[in-house]
N, C-alpha and C. Protein backbone atom coordinates (compact mmCIF):
# COMPACT_ATOMS: atom_id res chain seq x y z
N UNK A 1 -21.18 -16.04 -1.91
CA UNK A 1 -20.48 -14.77 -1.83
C UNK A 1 -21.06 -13.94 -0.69
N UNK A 2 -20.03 -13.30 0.32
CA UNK A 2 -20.61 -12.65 1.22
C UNK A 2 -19.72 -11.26 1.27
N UNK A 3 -20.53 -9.96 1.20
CA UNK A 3 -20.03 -8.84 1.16
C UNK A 3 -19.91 -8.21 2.79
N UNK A 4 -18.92 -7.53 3.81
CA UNK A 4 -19.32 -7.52 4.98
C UNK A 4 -18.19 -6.19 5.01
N UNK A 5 -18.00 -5.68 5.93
CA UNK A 5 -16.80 -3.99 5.88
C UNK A 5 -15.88 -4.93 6.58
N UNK A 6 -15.02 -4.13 6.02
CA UNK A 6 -13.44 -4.81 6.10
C UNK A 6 -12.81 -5.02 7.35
N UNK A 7 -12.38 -5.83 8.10
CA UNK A 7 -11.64 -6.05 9.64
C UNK A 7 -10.70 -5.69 9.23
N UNK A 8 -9.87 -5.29 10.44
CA UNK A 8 -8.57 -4.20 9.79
C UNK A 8 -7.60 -5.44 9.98
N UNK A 9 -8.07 -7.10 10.63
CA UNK A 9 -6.99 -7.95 9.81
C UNK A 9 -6.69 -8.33 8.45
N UNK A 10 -8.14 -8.01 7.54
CA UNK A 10 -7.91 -7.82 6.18
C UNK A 10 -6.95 -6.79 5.49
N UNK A 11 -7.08 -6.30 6.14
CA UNK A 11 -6.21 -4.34 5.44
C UNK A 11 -5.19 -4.75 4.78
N UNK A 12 -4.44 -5.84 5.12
CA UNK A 12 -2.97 -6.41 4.54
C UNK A 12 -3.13 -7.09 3.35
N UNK A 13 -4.17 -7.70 3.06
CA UNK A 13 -4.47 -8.32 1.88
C UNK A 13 -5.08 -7.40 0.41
N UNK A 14 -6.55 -6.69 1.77
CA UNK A 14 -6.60 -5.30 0.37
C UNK A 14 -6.44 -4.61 0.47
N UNK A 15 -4.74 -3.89 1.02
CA UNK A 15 -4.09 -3.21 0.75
C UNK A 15 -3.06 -3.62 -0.68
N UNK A 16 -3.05 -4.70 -0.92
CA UNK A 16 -1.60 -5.56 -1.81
C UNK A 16 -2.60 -5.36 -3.06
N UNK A 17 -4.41 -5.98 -2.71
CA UNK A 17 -4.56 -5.59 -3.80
C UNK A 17 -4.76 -4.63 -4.80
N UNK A 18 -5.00 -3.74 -3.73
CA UNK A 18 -5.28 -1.97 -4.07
C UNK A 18 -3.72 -1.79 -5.03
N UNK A 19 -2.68 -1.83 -4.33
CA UNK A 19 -1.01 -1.66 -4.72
C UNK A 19 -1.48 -2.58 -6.13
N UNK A 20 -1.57 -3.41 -6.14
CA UNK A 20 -1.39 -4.46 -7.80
C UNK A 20 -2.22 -3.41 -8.22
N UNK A 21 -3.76 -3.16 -8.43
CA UNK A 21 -4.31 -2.97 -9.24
C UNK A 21 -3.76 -1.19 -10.11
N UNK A 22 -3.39 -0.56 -8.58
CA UNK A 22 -2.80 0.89 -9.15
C UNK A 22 -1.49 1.16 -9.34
N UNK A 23 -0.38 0.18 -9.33
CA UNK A 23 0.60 0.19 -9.38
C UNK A 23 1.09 1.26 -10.58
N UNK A 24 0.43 0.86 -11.52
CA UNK A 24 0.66 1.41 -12.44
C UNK A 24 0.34 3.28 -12.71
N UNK A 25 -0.64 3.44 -12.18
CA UNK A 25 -1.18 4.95 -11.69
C UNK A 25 0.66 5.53 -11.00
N UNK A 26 0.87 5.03 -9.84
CA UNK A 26 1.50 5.74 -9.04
C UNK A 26 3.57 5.17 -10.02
N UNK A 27 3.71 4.36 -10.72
CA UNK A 27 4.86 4.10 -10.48
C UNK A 27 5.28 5.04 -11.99
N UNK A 28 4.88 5.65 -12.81
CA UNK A 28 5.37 7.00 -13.50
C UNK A 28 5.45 7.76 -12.94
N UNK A 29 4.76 8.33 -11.78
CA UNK A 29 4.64 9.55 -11.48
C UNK A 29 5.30 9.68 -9.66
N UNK A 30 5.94 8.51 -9.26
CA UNK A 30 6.73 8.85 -7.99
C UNK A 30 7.82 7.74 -8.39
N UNK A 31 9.18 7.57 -7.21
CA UNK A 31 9.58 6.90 -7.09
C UNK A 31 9.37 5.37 -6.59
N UNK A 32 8.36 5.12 -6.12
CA UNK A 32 8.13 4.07 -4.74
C UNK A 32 7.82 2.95 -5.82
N UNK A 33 8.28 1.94 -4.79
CA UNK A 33 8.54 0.56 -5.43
C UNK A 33 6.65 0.05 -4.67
N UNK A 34 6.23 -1.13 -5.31
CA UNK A 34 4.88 -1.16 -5.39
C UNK A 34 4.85 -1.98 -3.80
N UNK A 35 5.71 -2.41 -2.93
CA UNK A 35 5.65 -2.89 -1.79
C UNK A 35 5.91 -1.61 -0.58
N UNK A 36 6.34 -0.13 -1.15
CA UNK A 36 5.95 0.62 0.25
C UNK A 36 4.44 1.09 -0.70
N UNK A 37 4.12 1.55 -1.75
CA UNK A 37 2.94 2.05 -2.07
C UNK A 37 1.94 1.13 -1.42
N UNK A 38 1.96 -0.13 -1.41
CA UNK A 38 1.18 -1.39 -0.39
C UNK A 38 1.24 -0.18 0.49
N UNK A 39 2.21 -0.67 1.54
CA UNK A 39 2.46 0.02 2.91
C UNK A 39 1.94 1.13 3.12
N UNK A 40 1.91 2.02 2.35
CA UNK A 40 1.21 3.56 2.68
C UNK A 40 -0.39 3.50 2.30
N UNK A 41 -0.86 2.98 1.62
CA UNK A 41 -2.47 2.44 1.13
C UNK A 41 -2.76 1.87 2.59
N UNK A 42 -2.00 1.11 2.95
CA UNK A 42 -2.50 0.64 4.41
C UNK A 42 -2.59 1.04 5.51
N UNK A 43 -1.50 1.31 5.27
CA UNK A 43 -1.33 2.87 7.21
C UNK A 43 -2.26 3.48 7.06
N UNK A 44 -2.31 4.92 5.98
CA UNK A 44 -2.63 5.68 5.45
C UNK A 44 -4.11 6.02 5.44
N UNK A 45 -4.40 5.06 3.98
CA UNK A 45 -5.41 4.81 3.32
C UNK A 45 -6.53 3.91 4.25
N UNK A 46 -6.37 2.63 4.49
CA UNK A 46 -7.36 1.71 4.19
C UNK A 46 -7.92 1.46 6.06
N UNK A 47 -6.66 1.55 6.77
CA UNK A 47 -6.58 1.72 8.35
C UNK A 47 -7.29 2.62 8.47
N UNK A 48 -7.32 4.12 7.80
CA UNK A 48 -7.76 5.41 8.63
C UNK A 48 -8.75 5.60 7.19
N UNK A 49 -9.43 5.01 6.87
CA UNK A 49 -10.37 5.39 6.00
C UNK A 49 -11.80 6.15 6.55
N UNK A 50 -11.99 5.58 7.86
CA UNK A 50 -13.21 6.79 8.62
C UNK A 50 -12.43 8.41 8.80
N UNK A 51 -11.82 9.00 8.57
CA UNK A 51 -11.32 10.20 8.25
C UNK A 51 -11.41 10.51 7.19
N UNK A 52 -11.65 9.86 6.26
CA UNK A 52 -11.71 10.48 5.09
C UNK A 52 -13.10 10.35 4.34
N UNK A 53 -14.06 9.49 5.45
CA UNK A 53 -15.21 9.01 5.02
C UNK A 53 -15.35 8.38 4.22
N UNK A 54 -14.57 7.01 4.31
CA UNK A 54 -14.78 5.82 3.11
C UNK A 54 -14.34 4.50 4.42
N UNK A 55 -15.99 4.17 3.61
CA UNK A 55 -16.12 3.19 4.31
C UNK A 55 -15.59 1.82 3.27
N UNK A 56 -14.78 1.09 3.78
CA UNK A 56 -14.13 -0.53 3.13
C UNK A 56 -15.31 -1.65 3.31
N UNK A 57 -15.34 -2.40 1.99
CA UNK A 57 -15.90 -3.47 1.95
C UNK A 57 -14.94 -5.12 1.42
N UNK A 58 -15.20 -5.98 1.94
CA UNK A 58 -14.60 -7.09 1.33
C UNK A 58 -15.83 -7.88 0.70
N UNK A 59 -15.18 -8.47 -0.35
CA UNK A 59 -16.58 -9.65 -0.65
C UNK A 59 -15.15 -10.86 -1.17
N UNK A 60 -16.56 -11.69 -0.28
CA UNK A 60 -16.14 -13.48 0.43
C UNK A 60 -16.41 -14.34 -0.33
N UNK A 61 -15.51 -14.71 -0.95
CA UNK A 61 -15.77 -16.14 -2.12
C UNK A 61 -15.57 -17.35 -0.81
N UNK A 62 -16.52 -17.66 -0.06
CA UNK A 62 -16.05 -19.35 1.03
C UNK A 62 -15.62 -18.46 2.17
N UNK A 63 -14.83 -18.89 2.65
CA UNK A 63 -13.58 -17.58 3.38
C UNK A 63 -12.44 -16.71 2.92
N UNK A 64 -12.82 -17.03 1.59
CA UNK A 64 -11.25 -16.31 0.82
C UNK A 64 -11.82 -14.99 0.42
N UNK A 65 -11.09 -13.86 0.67
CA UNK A 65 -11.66 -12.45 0.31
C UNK A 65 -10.99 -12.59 -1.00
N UNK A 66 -12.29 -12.36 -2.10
CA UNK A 66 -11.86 -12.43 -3.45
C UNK A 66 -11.59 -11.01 -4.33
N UNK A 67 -12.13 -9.59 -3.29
CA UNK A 67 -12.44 -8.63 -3.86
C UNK A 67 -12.85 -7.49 -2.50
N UNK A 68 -12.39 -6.19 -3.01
CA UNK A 68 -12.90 -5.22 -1.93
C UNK A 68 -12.87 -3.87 -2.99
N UNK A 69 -13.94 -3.39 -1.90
CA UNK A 69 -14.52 -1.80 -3.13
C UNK A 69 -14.89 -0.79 -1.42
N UNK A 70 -14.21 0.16 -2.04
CA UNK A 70 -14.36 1.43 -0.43
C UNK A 70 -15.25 2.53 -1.61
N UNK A 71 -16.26 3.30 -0.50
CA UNK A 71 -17.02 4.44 -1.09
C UNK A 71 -16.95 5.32 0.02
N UNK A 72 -16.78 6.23 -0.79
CA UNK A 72 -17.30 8.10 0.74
C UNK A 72 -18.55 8.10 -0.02
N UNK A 73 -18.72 8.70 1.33
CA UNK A 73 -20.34 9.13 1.37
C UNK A 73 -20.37 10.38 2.28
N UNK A 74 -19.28 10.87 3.10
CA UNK A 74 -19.14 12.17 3.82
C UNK A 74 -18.00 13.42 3.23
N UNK A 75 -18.60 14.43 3.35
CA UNK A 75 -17.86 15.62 2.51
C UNK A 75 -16.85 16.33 3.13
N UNK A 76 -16.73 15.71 4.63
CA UNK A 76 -15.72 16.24 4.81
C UNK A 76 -14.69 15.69 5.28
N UNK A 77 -13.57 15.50 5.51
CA UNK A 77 -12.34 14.96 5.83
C UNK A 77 -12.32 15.39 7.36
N UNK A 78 -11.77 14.04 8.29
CA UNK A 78 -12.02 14.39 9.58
C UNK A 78 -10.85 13.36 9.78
N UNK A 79 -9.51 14.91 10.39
CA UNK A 79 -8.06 13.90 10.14
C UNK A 79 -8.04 13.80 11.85
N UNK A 80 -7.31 13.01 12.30
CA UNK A 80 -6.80 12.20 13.89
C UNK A 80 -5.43 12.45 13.85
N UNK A 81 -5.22 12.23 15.45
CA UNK A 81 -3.89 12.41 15.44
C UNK A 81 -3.07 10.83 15.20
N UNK A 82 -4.01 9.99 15.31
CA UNK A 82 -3.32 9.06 14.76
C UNK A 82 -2.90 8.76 13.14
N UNK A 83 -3.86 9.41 12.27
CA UNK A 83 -3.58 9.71 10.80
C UNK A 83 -2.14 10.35 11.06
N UNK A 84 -2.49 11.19 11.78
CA UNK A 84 -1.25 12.48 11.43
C UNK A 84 0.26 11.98 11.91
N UNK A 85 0.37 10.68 13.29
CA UNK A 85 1.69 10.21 13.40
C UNK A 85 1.86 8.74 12.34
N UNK A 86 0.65 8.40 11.96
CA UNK A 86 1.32 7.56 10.62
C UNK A 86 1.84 8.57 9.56
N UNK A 87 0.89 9.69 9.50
CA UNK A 87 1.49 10.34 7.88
C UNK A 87 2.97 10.92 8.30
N UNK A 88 3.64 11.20 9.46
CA UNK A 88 4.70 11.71 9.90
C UNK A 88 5.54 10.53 9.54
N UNK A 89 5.49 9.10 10.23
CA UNK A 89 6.48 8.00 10.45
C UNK A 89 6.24 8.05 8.65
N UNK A 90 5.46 7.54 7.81
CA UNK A 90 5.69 7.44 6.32
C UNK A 90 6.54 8.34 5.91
N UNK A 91 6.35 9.86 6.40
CA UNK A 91 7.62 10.57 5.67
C UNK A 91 8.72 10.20 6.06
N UNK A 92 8.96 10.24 7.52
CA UNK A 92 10.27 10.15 8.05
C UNK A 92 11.09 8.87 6.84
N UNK A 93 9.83 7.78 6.64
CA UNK A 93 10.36 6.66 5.95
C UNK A 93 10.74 6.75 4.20
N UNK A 94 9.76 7.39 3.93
CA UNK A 94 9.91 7.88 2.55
C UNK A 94 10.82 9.69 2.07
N UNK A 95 10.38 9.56 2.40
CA UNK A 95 10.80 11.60 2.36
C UNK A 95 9.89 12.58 2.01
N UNK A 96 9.41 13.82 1.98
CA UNK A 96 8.56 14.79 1.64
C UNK A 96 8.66 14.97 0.16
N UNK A 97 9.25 14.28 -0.68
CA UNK A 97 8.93 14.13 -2.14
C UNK A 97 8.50 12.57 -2.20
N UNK A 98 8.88 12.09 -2.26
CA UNK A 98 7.89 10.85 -2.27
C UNK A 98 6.66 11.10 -1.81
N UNK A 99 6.44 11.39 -0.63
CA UNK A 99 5.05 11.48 0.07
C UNK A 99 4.31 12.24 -0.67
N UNK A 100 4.81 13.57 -0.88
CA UNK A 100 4.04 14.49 -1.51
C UNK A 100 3.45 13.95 -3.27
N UNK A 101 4.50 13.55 -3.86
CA UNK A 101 4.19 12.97 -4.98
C UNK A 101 3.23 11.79 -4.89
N UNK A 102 3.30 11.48 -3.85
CA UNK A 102 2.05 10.06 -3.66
C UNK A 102 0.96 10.48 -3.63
N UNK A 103 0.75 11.68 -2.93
CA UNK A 103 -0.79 12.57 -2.21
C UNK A 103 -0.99 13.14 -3.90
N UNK A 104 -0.23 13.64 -4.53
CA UNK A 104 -0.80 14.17 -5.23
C UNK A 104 -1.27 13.25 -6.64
N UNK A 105 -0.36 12.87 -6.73
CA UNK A 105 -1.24 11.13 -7.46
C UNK A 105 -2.49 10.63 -7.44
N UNK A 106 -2.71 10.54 -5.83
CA UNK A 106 -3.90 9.98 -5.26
C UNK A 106 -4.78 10.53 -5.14
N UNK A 107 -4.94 11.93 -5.50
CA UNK A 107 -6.05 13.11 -5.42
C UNK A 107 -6.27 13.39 -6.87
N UNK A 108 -5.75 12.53 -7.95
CA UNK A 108 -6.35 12.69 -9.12
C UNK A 108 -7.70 12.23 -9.52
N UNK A 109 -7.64 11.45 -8.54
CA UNK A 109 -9.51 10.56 -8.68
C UNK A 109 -10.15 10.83 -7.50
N UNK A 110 -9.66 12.15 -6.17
CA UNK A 110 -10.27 12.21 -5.25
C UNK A 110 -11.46 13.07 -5.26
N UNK A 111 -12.35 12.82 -4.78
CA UNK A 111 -14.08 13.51 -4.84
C UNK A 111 -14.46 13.91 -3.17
N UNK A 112 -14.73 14.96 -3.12
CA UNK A 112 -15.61 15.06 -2.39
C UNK A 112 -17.01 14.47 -2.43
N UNK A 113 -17.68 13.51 -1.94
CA UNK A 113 -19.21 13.81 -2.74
C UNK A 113 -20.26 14.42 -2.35
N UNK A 114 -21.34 14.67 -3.34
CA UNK A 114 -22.20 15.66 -2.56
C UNK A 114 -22.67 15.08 -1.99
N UNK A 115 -24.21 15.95 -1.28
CA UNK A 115 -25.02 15.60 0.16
C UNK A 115 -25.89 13.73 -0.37
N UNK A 116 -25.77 13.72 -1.45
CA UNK A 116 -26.83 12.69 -2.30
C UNK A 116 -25.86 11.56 -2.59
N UNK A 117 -24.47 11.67 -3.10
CA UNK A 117 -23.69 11.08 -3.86
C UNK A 117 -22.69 10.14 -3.00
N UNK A 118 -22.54 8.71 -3.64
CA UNK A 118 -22.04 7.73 -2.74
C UNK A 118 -21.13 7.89 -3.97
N UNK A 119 -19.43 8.31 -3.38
CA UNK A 119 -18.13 7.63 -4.51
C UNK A 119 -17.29 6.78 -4.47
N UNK A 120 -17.59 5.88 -5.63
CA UNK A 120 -16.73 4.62 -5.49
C UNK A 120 -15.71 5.30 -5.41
N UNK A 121 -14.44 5.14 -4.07
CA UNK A 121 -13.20 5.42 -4.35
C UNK A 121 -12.14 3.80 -5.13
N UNK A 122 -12.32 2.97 -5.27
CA UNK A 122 -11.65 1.66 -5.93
C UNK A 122 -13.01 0.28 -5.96
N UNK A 123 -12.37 -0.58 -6.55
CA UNK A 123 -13.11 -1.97 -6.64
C UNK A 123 -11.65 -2.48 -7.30
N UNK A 124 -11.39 -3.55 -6.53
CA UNK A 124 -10.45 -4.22 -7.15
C UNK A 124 -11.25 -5.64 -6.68
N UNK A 125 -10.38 -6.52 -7.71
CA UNK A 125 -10.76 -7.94 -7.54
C UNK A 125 -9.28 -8.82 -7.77
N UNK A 126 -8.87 -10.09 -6.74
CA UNK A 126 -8.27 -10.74 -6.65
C UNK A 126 -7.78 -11.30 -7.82
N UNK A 127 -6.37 -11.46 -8.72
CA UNK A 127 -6.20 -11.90 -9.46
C UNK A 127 -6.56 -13.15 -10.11
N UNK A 128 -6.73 -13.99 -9.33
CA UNK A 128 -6.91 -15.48 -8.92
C UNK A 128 -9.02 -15.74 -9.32
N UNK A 129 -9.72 -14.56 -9.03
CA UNK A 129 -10.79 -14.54 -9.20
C UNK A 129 -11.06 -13.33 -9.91
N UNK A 130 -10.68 -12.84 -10.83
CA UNK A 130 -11.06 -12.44 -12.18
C UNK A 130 -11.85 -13.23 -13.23
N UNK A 131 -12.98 -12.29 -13.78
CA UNK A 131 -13.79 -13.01 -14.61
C UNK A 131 -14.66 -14.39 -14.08
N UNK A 132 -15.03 -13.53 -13.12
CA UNK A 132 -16.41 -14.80 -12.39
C UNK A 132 -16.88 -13.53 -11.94
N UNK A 133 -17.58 -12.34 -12.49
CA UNK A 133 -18.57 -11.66 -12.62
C UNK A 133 -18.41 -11.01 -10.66
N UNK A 134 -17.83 -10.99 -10.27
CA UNK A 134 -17.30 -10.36 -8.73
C UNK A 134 -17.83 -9.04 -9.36
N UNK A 135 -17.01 -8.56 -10.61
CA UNK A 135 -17.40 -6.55 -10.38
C UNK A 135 -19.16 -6.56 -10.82
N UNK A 136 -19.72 -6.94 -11.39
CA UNK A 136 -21.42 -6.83 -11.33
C UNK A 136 -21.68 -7.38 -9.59
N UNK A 137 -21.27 -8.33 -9.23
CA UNK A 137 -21.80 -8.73 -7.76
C UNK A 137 -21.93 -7.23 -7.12
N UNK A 138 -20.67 -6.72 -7.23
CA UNK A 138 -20.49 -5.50 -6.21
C UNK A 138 -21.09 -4.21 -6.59
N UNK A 139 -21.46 -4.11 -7.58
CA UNK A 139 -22.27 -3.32 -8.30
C UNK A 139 -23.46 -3.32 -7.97
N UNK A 140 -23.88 -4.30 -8.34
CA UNK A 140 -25.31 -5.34 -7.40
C UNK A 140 -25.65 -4.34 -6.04
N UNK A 141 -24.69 -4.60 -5.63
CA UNK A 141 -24.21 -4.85 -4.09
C UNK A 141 -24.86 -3.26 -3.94
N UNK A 142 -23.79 -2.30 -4.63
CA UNK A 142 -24.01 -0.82 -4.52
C UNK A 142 -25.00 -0.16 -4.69
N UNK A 143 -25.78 -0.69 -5.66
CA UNK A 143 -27.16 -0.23 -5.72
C UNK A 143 -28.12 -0.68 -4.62
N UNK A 144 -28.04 -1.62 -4.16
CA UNK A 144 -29.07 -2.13 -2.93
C UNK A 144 -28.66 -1.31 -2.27
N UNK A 145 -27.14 -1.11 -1.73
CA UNK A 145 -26.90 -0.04 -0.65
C UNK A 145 -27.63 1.62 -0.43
N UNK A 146 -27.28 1.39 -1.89
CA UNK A 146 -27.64 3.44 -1.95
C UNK A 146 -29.32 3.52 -2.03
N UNK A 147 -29.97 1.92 -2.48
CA UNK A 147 -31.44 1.90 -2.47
C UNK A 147 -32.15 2.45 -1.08
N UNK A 148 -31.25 1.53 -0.25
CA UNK A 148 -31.60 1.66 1.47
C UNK A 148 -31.55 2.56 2.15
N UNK A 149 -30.49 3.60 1.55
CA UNK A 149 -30.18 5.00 2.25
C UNK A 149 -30.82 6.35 1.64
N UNK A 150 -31.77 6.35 2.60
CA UNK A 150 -32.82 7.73 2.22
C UNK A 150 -32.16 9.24 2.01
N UNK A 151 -30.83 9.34 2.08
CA UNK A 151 -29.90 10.42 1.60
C UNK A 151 -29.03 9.73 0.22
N UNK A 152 -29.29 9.26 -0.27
CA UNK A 152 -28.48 8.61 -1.72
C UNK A 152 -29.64 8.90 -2.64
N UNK A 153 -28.77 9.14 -3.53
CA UNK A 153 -29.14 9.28 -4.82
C UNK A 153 -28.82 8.74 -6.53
N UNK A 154 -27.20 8.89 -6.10
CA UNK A 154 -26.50 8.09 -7.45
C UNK A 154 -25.11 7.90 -6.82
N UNK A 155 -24.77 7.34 -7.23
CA UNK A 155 -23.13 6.43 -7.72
C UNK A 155 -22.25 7.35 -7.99
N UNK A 156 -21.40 7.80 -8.16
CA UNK A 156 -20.35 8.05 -9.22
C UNK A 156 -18.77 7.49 -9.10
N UNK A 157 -17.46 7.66 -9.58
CA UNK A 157 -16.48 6.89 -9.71
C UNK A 157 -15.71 7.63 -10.90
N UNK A 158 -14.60 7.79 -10.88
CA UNK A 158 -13.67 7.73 -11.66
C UNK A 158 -13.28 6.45 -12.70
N UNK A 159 -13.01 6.26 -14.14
CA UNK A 159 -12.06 5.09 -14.46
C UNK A 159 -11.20 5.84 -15.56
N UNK A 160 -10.32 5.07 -15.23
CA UNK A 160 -9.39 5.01 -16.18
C UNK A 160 -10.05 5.10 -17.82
N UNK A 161 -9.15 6.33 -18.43
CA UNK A 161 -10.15 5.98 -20.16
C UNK A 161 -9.49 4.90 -20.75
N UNK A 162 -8.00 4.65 -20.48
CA UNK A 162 -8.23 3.30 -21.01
C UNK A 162 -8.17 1.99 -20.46
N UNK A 163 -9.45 2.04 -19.82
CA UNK A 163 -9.73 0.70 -19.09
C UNK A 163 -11.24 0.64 -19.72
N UNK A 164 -11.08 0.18 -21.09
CA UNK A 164 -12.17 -0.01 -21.91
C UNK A 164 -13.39 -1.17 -21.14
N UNK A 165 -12.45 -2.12 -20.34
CA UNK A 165 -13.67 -3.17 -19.92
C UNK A 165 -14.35 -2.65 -18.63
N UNK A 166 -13.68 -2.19 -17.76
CA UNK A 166 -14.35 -1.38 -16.20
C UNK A 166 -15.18 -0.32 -17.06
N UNK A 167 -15.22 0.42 -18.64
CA UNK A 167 -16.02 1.57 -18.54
C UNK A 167 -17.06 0.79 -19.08
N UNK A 168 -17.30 -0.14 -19.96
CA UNK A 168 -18.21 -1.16 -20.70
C UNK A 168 -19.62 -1.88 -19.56
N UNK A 169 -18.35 -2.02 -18.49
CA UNK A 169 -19.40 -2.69 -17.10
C UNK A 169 -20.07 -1.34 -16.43
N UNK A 170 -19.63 -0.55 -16.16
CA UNK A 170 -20.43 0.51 -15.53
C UNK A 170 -21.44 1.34 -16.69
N UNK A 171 -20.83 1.20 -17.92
CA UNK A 171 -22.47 1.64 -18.76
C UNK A 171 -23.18 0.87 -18.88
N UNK A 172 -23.08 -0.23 -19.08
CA UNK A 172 -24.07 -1.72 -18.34
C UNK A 172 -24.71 -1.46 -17.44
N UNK A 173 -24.19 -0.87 -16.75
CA UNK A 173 -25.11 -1.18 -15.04
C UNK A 173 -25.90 0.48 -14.89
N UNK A 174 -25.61 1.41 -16.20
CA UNK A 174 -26.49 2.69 -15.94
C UNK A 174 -25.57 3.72 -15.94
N UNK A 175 -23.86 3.40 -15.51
CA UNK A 175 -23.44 4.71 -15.37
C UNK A 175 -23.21 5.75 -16.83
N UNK A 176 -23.32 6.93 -17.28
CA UNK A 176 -23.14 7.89 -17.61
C UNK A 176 -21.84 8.61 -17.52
N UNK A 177 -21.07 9.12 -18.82
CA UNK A 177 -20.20 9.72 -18.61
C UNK A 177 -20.46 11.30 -18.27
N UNK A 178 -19.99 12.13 -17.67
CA UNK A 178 -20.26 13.80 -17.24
C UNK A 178 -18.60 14.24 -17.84
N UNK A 179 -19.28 14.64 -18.75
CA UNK A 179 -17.65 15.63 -19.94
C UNK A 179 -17.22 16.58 -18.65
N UNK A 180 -17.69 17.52 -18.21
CA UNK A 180 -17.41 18.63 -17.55
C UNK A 180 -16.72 17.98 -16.30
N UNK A 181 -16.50 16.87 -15.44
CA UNK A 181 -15.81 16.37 -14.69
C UNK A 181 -14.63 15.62 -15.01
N UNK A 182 -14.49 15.36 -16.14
CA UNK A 182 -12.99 14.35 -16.74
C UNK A 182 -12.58 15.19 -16.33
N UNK A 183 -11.56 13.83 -16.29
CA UNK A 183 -9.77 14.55 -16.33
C UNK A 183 -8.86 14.11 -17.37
N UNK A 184 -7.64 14.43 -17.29
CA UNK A 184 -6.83 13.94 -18.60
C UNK A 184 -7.09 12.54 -18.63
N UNK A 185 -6.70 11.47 -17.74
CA UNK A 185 -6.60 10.10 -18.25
C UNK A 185 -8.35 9.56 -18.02
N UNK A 186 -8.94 9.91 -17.22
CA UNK A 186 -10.09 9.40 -16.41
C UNK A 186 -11.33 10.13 -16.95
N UNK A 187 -12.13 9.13 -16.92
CA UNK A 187 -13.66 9.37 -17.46
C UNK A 187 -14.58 9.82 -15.86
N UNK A 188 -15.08 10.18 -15.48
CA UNK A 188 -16.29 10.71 -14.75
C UNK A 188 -17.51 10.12 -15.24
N UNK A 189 -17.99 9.04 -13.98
CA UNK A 189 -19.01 8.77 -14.85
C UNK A 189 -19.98 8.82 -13.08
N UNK A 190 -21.27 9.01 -13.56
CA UNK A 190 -22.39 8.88 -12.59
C UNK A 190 -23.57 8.14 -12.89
N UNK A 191 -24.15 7.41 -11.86
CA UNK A 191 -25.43 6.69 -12.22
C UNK A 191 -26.20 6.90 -11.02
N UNK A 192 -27.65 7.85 -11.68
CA UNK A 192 -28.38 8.30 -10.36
C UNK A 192 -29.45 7.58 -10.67
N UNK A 193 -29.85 7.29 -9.04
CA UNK A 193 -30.90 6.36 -8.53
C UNK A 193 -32.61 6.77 -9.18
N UNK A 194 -33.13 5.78 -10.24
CA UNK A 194 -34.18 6.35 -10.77
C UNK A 194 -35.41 6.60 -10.01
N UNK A 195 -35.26 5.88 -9.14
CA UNK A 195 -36.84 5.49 -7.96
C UNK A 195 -36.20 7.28 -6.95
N UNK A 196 -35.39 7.83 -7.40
CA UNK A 196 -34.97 8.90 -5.83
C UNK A 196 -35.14 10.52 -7.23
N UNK A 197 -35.22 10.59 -8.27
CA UNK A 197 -35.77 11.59 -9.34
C UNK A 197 -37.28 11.46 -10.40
């Protein structure tokens, strides 16, 4: 298994998987069929993710990307004008209710994080490679990262409350729920670095 940041010839693959895994998030609450929600995760999202300070990771089962997980680690949003003529061509393509209903969807699990705090924004894993322990790998993975970086401190992430098995693995691995950060569907959970308190 090899974990490495995402080439933006990947973007097409975990972009589809980002779309499968949240399909369900976005398709009550807008119109869009789960092949432009792909499409806008990718322009958007996964292409212009240094604007929003999330950096993309893939992890490599052989050569097959089996799994990818993006985290911010910067607090502030730093938009381009190239963000800004994709987010234009998406409306032109979708319309200013679609779009808007997408943004606001997608800012239900959005975090700023603080000066200390690395946020998982997703971890998805390839259908095909489910249940061969990929989400502990990357977990793994996250803690070495935030070990190495002398401004980290803890983890945190949004899940779904009822995604009983993603909340089971992250109290496994240390994370903590924080009541005062839920939201209606989503748990808030954080896991701070014990060697950095």
């Amino acid at each position: 298994m090899k974990i490495t940041h995402m080439d933006v010839d990947e973007s097409e693959l975990v972009s589809q998987m980002v779309a499968n895994a949240f399909y369900a998030k976005f398709s009550g609450k807008t119109s869009l069929n789960k092949q432009m929600i792909q499409k806008i995760v990718k322009l958007i999202w996964l292409e212009e993710a240094n604007a929003f300070g999330m950096s993309v990771y893939t992890v490599k089962v052989g050569k097959e990307v089996a799994a990818a997980f993006g985290v911010s680690t910067r607090q502030k949003i730093r938009p381009s004008i190239r963000l800004g003529a994709k987010a234009l061509a998406v409306i032109k393509k979708i319309g200013w209710r679609d779009f808007i209903s997408f943004i606001k969807v997608g800012w239900e699990t959005n975090r700023t994080p603080e000066s200390d705090e690395w946020y998982i924004d997703f971890i998805v894993v390839k259908e095909g490679h489910r249940n061969q322990n990929l989400g502990h790998a990357i977990l793994s993975a996250l803690d070495e990262m935030v070990t190495r970086d002398p401004k980290a401190g803890k983890l945190s992430l949004y899940v779904l409350k009822s995604n009983a098995r993603a909340r089971h693995l992250y109290l496994k691995y240390g994370f903590s729920e924080k009541i005062d950060l839920q939201k209606i569907d989503y748990h808030f959970m954080v896991k701070e670095s014990p060697d950095r308190y």
